[in-house]
Protein backbone atom coordinates (compact mmCIF):
# COMPACT_ATOMS: atom_id res chain seq x y z
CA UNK A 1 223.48 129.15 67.39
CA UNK A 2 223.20 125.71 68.85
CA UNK A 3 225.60 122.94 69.75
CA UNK A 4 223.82 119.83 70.20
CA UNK A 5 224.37 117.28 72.20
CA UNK A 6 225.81 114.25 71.16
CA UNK A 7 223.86 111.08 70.86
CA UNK A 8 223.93 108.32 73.41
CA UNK A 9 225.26 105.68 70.73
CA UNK A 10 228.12 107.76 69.97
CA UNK A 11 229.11 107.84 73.35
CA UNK A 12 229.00 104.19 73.94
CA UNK A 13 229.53 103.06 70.98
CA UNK A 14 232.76 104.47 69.91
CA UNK A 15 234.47 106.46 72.43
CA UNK A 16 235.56 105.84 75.96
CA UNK A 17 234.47 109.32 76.90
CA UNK A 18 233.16 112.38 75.28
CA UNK A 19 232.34 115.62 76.16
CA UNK A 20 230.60 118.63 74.91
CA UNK A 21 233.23 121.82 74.70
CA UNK A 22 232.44 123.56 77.99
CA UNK A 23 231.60 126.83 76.16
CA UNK A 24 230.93 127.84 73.14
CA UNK A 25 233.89 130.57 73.75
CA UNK A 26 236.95 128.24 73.94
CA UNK A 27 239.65 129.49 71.97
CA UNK A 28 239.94 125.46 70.19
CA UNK A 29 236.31 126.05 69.44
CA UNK A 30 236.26 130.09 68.10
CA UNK A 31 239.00 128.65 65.80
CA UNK A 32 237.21 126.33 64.55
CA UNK A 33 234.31 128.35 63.62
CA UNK A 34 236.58 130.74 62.16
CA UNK A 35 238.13 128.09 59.96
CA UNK A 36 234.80 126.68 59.16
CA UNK A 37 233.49 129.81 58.28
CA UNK A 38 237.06 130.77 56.00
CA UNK A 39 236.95 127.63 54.18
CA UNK A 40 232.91 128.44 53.64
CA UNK A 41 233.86 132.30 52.15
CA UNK A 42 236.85 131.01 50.29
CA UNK A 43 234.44 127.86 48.37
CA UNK A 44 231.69 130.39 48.14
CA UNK A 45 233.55 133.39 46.32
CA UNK A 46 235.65 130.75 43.78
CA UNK A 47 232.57 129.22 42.93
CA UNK A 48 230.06 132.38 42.30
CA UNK A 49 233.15 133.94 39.72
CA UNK A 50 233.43 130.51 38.18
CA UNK A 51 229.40 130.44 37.78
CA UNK A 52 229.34 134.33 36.76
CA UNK A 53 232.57 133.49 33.77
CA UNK A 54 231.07 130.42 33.05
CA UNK A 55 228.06 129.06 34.34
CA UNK A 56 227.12 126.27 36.93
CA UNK A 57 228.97 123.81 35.24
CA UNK A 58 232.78 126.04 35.02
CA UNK A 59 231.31 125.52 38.81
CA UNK A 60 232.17 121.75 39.09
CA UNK A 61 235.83 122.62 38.26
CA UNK A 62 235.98 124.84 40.95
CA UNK A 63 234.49 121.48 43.47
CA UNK A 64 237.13 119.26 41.95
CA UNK A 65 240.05 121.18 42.48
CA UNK A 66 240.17 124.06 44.29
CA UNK A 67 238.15 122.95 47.23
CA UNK A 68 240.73 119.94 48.79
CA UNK A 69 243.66 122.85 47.62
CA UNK A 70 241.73 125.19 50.29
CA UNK A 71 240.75 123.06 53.06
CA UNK A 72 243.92 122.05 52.80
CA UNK A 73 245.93 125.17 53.08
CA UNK A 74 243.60 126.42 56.30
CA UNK A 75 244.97 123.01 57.49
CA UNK A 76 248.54 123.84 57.42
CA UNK A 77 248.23 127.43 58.39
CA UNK A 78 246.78 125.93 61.76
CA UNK A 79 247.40 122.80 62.40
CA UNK A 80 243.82 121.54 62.41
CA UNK A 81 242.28 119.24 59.91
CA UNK A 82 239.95 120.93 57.98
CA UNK A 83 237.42 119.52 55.65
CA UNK A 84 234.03 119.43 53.89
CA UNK A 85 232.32 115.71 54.22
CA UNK A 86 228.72 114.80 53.48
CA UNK A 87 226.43 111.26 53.76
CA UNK A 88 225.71 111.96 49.72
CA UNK A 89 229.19 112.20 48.27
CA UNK A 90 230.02 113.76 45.31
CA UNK A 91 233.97 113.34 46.28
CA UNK A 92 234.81 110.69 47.48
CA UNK A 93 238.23 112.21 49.44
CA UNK A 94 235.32 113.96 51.30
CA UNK A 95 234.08 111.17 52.70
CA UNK A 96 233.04 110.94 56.58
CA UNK A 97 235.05 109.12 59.06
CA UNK A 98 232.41 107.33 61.85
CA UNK A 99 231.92 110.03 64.33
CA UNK A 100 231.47 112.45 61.16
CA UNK A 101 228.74 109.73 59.95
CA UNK A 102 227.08 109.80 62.84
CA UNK A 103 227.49 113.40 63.81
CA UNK A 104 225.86 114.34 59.61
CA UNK A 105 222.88 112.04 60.70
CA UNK A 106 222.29 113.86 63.87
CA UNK A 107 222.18 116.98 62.14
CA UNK A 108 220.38 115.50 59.05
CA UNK A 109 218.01 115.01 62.05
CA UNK A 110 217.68 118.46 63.70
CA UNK A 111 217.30 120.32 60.18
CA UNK A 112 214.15 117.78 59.19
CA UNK A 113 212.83 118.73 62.67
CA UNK A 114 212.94 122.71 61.64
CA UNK A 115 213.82 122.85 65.67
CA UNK A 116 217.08 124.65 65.60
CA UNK A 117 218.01 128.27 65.39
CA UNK A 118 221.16 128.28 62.61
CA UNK A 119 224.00 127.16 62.73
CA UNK A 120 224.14 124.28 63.37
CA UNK A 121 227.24 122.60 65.31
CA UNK A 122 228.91 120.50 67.43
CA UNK A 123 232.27 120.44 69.35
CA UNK A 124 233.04 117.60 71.47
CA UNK A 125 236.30 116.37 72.71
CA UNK A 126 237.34 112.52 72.60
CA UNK A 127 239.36 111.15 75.83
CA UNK A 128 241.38 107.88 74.10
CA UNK A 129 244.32 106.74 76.17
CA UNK A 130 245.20 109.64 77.68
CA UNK A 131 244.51 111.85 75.17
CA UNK A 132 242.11 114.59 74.62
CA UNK A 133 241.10 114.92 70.07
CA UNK A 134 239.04 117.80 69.83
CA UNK A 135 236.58 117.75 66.65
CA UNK A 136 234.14 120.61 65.30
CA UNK A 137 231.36 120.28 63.02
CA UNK A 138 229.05 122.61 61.20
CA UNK A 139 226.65 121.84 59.25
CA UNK A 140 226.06 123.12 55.78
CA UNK A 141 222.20 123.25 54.38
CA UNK A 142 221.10 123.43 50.80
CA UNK A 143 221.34 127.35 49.36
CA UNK A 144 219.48 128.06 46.27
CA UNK A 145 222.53 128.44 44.12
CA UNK A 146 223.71 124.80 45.19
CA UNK A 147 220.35 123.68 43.19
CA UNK A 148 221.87 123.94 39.83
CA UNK A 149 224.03 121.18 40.62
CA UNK A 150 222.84 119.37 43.69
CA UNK A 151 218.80 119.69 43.41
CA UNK A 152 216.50 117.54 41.72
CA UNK A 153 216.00 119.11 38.50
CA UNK A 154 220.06 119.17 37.11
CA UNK A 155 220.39 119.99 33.49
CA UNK A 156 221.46 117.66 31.19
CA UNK A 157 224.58 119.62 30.53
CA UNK A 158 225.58 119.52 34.44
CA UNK A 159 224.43 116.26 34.68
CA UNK A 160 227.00 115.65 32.22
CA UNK A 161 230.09 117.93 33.43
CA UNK A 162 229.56 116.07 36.52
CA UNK A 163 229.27 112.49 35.07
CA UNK A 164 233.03 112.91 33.99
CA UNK A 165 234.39 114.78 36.85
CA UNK A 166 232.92 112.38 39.92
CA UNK A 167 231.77 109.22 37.92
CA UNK A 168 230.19 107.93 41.38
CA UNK A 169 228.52 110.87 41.87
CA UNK A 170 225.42 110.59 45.12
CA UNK A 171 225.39 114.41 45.78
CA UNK A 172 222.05 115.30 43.76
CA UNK A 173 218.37 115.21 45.10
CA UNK A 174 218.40 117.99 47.43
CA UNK A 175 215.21 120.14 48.57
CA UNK A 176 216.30 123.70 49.82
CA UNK A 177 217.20 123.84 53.73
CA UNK A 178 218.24 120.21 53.68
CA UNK A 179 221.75 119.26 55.03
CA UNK A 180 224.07 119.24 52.07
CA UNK A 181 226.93 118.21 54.25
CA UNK A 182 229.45 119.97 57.11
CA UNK A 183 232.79 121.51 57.47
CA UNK A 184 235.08 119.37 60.23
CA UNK A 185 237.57 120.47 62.11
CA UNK A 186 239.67 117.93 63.76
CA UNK A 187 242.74 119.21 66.01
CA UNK A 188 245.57 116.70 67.27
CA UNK A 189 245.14 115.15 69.83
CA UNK A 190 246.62 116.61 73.35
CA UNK A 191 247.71 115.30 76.48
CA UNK A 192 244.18 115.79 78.91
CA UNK A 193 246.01 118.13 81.40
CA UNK A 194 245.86 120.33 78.29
């Protein structure tokens, strides 16, 4: 496991301070990985029965609607954001805010260098004001059964089912082990003696 540290841009480019989570066993962050991980199992199983009754493309169905409908449930149980986001959206609800951005390209970055023991994450907290936003990221890499819809070689068929369900689809093209996007956890913001 590896929490990386956060790029000097991000810190003075955006934020008046920011700080890695002083261990990886703080409750905000063993939440989040738990969340992260729930959402993950949840996506996972829906979309291997939708591929086993119907193939990869009863699969897209599953993206479309079921995946928002979970994320957002493991939202309200906790009170956390939670999400999926990527730099190549298929979705565009799933798109990144800035630190997101920036945090996918870091990790976009770490997986090309093959220098990182998996998973991949970051948790950070953001001092605005008074106020102390804590955010989790892990990343998600390319699986072999992603290919059928997200590789390079998509059947016409998929290509097709996918055409009509995100017409400004940018989520295709990737190589196995390449960062397919990240779940994000994003907790409200706190007062800092918190």
């Amino acid at each position: 496991m590896k929490i990386i540290r956060l790029w000097p841009a991000l810190i003075l480019g955006l934020l008046s301070t920011v700080s890695l989570a002083d261990g990886v066993d703080q409750p905000w962050v063993v939440q989040s990985r738990a969340l992260s991980a729930e959402l993950g199992a949840q996506l996972k199983a829906e979309l291997t029965a939708a591929m086993t009754a119907g193939g990869p493309s009863a699969a897209i169905g599953v993206c479309s609607s079921r995946a928002q409908a979970i994320a957002a449930e493991l939202g309200r149980d906790s009170g956390a954001i939670v999400r999926r986001t990527a730099l190549k959206l298929r979705n565009p609800a799933n798109a990144p805010d800035q630190i997101e951005h920036l945090i996918l390209r870091q990790f976009e970055q770490e997986l090309a260098s093959g220098a990182f023991e998996g998973p991949l994450e970051a948790a950070f907290e953001i001092n605005r004001g008074g106020q102390k936003e804590r955010r989790y990221m892990r990343a998600i890499s390319t699986e072999g059964v992603c290919l059928s819809c997200h590789g390079t070689q998509v059947t016409p068929e998929i290509s097709s089912a996918i055409a009509r369900a995100y017409p400004q689809d940018r989520a295709i093209g990737f190589e196995p082990g390449s960062l397919r996007g990240a779940f994000s956890v994003i907790w409200p913001a706190v007062s800092l003696d918190e």
